[in-house]
Protein backbone atom coordinates (compact mmCIF):
# COMPACT_ATOMS: atom_id res chain seq x y z
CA UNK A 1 -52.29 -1.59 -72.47
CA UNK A 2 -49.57 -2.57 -74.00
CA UNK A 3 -49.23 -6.01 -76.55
CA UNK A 4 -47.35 -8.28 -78.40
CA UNK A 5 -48.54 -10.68 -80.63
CA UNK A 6 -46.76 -14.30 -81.17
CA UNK A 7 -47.96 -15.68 -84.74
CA UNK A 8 -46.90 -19.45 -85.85
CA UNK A 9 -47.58 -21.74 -88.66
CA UNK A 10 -46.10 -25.25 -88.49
CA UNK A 11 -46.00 -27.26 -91.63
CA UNK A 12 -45.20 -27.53 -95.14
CA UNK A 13 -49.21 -27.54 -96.04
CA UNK A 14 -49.14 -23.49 -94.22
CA UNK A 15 -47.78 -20.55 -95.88
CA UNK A 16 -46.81 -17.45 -95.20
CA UNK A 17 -50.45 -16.33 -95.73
CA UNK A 18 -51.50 -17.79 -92.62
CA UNK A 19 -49.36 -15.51 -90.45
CA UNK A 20 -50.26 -12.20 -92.37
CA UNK A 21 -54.10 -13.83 -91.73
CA UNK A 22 -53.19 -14.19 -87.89
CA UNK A 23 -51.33 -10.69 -87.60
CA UNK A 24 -54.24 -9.59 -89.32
CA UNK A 25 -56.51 -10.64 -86.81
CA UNK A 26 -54.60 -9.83 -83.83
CA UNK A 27 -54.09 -6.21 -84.65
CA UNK A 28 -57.85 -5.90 -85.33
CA UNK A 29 -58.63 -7.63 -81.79
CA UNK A 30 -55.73 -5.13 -80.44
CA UNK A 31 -57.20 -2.21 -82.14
CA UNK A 32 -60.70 -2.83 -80.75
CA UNK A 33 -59.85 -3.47 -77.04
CA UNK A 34 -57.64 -0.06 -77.07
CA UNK A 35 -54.27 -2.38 -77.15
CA UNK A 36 -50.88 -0.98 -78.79
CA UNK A 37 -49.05 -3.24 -80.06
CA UNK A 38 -45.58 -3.41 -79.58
CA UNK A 39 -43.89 -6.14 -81.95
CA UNK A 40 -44.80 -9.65 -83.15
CA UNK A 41 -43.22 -12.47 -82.99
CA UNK A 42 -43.32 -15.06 -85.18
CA UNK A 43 -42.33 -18.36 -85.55
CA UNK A 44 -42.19 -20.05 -89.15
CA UNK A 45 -42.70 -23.70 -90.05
CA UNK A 46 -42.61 -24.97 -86.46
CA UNK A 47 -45.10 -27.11 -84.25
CA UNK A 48 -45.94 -26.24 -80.74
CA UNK A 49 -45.87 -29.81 -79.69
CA UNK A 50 -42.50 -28.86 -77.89
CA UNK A 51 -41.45 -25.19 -76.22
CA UNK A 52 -38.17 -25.27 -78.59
CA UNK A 53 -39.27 -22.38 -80.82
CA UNK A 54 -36.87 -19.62 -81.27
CA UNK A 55 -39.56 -16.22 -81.32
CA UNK A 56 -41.56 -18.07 -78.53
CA UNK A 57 -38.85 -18.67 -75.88
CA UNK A 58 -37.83 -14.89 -77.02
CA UNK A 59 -41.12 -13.68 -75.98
CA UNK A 60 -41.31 -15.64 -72.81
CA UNK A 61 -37.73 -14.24 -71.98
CA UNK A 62 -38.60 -10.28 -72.76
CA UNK A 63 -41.72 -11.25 -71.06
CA UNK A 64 -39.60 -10.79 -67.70
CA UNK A 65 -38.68 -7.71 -68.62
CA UNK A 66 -42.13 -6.53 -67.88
CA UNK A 67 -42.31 -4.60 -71.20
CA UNK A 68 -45.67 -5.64 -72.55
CA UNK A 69 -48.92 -6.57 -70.27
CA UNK A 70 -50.39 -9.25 -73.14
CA UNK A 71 -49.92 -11.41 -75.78
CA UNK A 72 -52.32 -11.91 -78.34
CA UNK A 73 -52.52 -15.28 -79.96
CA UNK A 74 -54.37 -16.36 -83.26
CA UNK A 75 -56.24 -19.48 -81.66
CA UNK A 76 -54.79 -20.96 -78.37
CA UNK A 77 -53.23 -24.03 -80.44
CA UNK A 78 -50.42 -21.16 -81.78
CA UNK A 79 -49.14 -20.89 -78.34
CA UNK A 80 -48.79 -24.11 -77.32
CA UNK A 81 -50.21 -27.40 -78.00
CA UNK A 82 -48.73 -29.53 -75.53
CA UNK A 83 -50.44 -29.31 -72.24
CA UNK A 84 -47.41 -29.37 -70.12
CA UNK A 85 -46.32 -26.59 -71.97
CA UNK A 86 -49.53 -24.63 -71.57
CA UNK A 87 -49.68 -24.51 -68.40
CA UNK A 88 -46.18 -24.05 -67.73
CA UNK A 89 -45.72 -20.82 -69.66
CA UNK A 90 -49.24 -19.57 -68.99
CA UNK A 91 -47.94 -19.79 -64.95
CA UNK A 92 -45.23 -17.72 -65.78
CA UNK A 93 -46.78 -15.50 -67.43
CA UNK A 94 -48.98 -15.08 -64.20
CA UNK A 95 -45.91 -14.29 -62.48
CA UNK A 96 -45.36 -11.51 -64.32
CA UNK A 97 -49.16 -10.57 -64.35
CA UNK A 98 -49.27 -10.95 -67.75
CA UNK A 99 -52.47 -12.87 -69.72
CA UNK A 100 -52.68 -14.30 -72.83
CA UNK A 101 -55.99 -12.92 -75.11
CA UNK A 102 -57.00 -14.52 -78.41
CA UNK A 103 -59.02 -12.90 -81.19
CA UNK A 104 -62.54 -14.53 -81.10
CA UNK A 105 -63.78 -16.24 -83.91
């Protein structure tokens, strides 16, 4: 199965350490469930309250392109915190048959 992972952190009081921490993590989840992952994408300094993230709407977009069968998110909140959002992208996503894992805690 192939994977991509999208990877955000959204203020000032985040560094760069968080997203090695979340690559990190998805890789490990990817590793253990037999995934390869493709490429990451990652979006610095910017909230998921709105879809206006550059990596993100990338992602969505080569999502169409049928390339990659999951993305692999952190914690839930990194893909999207708004609800309308949520459930907007996760339906296209289902389009596409594609799901959306997270490493576990």
């Amino acid at each position: 199965m192939n994977a991509v992972i999208y990877a955000r952190y959204s203020s000032d009081n985040q560094r760069e350490e968080s997203i090695e921490g979340q690559l990190r993590e998805c890789k490990a989840f990817a590793e253990k469930n037999n995934m390869i992952v493709l490429r990451s994408y990652i979006d610095r300094a910017l909230s998921a309250k709105t879809d206006n993230r550059p990596e993100f709407q990338r992602m969505i977009k080569d999502s169409s392109k049928e390339l990659f069968d999951v993305i692999i998110v952190w914690k839930l909140d990194r893909f999207a915190r708004n609800r309308y959002d949520s459930a907007h992208y996760k339906a296209m996503l289902r389009k596409t048959e594609l799901r959306s894992y997270r490493q576990p805690k």
